[in-house]
Protein backbone atom coordinates (compact mmCIF):
# COMPACT_ATOMS: atom_id res chain seq x y z
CA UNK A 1 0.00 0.00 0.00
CA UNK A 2 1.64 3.34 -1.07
CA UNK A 3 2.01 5.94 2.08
CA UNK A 4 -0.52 8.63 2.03
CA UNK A 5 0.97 12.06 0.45
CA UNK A 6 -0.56 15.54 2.11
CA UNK A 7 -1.24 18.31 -0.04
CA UNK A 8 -1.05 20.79 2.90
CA UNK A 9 2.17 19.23 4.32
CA UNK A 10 3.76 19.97 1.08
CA UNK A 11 2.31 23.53 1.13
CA UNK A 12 3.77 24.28 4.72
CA UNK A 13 7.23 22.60 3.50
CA UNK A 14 7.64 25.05 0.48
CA UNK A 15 6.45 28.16 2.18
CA UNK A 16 8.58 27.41 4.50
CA UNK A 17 11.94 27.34 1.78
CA UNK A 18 10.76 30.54 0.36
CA UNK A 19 10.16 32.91 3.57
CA UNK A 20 13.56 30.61 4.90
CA UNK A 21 14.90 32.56 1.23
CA UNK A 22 13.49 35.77 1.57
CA UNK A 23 14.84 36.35 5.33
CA UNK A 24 17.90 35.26 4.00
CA UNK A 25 17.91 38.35 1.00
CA UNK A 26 16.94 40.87 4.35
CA UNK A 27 19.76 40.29 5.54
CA UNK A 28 21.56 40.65 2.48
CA UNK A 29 19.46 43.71 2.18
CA UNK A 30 19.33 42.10 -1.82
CA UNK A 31 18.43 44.65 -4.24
CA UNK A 32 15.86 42.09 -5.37
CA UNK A 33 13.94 39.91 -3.97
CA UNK A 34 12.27 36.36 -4.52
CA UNK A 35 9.59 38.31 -6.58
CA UNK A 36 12.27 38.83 -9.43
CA UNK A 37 12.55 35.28 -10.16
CA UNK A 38 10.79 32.99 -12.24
CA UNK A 39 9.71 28.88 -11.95
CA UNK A 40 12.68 28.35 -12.96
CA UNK A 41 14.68 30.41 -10.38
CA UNK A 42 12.29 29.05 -7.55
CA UNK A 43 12.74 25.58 -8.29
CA UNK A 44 16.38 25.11 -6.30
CA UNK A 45 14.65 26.55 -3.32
CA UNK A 46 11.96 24.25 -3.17
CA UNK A 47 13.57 21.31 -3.97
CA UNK A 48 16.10 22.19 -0.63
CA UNK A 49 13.38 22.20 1.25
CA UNK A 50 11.91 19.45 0.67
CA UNK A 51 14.89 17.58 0.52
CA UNK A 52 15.75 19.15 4.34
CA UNK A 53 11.96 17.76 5.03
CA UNK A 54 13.43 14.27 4.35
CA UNK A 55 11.50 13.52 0.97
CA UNK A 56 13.59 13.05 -2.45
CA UNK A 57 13.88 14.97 -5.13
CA UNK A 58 13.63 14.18 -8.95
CA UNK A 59 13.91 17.30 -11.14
CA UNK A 60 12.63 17.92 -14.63
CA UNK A 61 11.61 14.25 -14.82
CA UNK A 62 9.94 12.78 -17.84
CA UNK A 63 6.62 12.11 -18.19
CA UNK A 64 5.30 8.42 -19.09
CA UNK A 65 3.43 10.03 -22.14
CA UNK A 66 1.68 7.38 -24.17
CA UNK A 67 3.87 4.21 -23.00
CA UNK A 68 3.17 2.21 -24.97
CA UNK A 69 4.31 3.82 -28.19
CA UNK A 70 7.50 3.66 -26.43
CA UNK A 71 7.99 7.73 -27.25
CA UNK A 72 11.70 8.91 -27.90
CA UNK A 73 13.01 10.61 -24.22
CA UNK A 74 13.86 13.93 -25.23
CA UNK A 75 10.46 14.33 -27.02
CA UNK A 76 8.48 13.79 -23.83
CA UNK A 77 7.03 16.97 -21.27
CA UNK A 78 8.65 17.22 -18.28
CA UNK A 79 7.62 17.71 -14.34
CA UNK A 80 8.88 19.93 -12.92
CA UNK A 81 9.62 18.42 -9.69
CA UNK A 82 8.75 14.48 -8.52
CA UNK A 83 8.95 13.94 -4.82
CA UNK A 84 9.21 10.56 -3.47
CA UNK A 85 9.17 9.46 0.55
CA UNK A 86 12.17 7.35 0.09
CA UNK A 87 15.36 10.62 -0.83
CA UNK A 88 17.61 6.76 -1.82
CA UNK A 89 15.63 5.73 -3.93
CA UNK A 90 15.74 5.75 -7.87
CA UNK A 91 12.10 6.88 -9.55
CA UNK A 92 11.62 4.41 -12.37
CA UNK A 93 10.62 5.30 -15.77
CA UNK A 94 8.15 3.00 -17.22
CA UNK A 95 9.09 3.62 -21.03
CA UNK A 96 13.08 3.09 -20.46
CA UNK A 97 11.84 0.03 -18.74
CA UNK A 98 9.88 -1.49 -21.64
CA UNK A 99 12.49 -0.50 -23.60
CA UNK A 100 14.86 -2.64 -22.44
CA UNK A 101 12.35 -5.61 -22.45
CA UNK A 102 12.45 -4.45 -26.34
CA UNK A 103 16.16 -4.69 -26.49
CA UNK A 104 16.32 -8.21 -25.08
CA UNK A 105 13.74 -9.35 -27.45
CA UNK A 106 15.31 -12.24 -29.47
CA UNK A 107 18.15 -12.41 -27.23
CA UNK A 108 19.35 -15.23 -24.62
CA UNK A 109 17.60 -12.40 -21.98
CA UNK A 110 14.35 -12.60 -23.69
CA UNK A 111 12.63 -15.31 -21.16
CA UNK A 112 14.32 -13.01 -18.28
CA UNK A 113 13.39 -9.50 -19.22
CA UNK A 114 9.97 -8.87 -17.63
CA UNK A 115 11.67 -10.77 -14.73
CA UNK A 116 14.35 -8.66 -14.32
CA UNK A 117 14.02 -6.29 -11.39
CA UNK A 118 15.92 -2.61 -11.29
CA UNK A 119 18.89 -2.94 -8.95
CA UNK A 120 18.71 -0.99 -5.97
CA UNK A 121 15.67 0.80 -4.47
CA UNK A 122 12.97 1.95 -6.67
CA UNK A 123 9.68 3.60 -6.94
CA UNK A 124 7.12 3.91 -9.32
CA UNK A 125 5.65 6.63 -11.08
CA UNK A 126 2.24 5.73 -8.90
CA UNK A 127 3.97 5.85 -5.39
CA UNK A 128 5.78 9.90 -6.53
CA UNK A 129 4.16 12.95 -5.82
CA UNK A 130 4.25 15.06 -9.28
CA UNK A 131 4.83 18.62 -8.90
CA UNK A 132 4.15 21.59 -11.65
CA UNK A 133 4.87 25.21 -10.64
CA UNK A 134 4.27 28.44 -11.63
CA UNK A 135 5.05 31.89 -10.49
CA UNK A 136 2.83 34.67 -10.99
CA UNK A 137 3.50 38.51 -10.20
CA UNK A 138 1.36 41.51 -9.74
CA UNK A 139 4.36 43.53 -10.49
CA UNK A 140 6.42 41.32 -12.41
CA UNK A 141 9.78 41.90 -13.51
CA UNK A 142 10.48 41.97 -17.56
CA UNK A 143 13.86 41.73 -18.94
CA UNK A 144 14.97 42.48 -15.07
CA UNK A 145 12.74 45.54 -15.14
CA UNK A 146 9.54 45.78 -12.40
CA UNK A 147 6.52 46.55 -14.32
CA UNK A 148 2.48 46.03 -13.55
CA UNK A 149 1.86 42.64 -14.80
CA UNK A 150 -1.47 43.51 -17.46
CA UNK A 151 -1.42 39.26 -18.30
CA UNK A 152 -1.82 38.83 -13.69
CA UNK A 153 -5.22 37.35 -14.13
CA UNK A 154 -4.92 35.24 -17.06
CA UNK A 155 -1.51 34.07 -15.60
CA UNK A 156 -3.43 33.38 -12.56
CA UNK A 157 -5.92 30.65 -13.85
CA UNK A 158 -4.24 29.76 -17.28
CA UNK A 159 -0.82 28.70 -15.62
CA UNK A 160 -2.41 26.15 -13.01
CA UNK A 161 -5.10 25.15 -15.30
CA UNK A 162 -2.90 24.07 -17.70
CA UNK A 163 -0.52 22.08 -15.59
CA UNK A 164 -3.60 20.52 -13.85
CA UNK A 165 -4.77 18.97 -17.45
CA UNK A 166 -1.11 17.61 -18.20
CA UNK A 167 -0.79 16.06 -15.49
CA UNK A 168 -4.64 14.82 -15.52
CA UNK A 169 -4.03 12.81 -18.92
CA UNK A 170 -0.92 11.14 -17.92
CA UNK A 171 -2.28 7.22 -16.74
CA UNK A 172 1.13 6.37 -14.39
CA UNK A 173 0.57 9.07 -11.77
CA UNK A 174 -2.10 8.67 -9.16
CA UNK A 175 -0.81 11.92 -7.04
CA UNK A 176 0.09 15.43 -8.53
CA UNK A 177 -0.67 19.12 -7.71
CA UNK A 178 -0.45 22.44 -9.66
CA UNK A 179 1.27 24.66 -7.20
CA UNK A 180 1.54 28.55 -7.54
CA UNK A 181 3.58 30.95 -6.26
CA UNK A 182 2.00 34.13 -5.72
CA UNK A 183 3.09 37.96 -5.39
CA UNK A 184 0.92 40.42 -4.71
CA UNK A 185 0.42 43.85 -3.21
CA UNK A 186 -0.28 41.77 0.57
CA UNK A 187 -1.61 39.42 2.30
CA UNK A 188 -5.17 40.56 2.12
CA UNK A 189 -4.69 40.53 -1.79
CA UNK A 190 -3.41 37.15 -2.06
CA UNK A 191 -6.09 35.75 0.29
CA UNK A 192 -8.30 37.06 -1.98
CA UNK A 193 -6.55 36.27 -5.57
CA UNK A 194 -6.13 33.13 -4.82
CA UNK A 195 -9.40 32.30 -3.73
CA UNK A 196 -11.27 33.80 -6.95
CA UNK A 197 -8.25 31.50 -8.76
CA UNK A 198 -9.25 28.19 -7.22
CA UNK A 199 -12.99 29.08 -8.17
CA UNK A 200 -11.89 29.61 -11.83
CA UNK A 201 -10.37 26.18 -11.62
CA UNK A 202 -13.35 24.47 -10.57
CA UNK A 203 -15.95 26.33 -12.34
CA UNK A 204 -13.87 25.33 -15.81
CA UNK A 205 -14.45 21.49 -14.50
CA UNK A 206 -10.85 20.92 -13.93
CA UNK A 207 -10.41 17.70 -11.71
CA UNK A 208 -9.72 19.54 -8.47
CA UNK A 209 -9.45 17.10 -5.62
CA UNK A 210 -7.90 19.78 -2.90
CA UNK A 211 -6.91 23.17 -2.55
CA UNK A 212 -4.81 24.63 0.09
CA UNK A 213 -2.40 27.33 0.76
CA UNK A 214 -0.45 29.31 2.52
CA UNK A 215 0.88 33.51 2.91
CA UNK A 216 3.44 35.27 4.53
CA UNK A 217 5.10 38.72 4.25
CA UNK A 218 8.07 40.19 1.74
CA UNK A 219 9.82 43.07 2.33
CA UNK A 220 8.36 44.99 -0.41
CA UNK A 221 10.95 46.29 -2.76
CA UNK A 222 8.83 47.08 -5.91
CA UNK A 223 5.22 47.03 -5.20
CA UNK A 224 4.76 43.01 -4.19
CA UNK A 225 4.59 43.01 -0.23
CA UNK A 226 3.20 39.40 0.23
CA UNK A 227 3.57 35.73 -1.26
CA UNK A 228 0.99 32.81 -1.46
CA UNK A 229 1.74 29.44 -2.05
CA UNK A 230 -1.16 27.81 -3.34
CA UNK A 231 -1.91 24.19 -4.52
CA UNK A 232 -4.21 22.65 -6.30
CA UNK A 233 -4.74 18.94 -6.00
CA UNK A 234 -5.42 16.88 -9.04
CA UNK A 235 -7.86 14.04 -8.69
CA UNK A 236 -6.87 11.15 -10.83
């Protein structure tokens, strides 16, 4: 039986890496802050944390896609991050694995392929937690310049809503969540943003199966004085 994953435990883990981060540019006294970065630039800080929480880390990991067509590696979508409860322990990838069953086709290994188990500890796609995340900005930085962000709202709900049907369609994963990372003007604002976000979600039938977050103060250095972590569970 796989061990239960929490959608809010994961929520308190990552808002705890970013205000850990954003104490850490105070006393810096950064020019910027963690509102001037992107997914991409948020990504190392939440993977640290969760790895301090104990949990492993996969990064950019490759989706399953349609397995059975056996689709080339570098042609498959990408998580963004895959957490497993076991940090040791290798996340298998069911295409490489039928492709090796391929490979031993016609070959003294044939009768012993689908026998073969991976050396070392493993776990499958099923027993990982699958992790897409976005950023979005009220005042968003563009080409390292603060600006109001005019594409905020449609950033808001596209970005999630998106992530939420890519990792609905893919059959190997039985846990995910679109999380967002959220800078606005304060906390009131981000209560409220992402709130109205989470209604979008559900009111465009997106399957939604929890949705929990969490805010906390920045020092405001261009107009963004407050960050949300928000997730939304998908129900697979």
């Amino acid at each position: 039986m796989h061990r239960a994953w929490s959608g809010r435990e994961l929520v308190e883990i990552a808002a705890q890496s970013l205000r850990g981060r954003e104490l850490e540019l105070r006393a810096e006294q950064a020019v910027s802050g963690l509102d001037s970065l992107d997914e991409v630039g948020l990504h190392p800080i939440l993977a640290a944390g969760f790895r301090a929480s104990g949990l492993g880390v996969h990064t950019e990991q490759v989706y399953g896609g349609a397995i059975s067509d056996r689709p080339i590696r570098r042609e498959r979508e990408r998580c963004d991050l895959v957490l497993t409860h076991d940090p040791g322990a290798r996340l298998i990838d069911p295409v490489t694995e039928l492709v090796e069953i391929d490979r031993a086709s016609g070959t003294l290994f044939e009768s012993m392929a689908e026998s073969m188990a991976p050396e070392g500890k493993v776990v499958e796609a099923g027993e990982a937690y699958w992790l897409e995340v976005k950023a979005v900005a009220q005042v968003a930085y563009v080409g390292g310049t603060p600006q109001a962000n005019r594409a905020y709202a449609a950033q808001l709900v596209g970005g999630p809503a998106g992530d939420v049907l890519k990792l609905a369609r893919e059959a190997t994963i039985e846990r995910a969540g679109a999380m967002v990372v959220l800078f606005a003007r304060d906390e009131a604002t981000c209560e409220h943003d992402i709130g109205r976000m989470f209604h979008a979600l559900l009111d465009k039938g997106l399957p939604i199966s929890e949705s929990v977050w969490e805010t906390f103060e920045i020092q405001d250095r261009v107009g963004n004085g407050a960050c949300a972590v928000a997730l939304a569970g998908v129900r697979l």
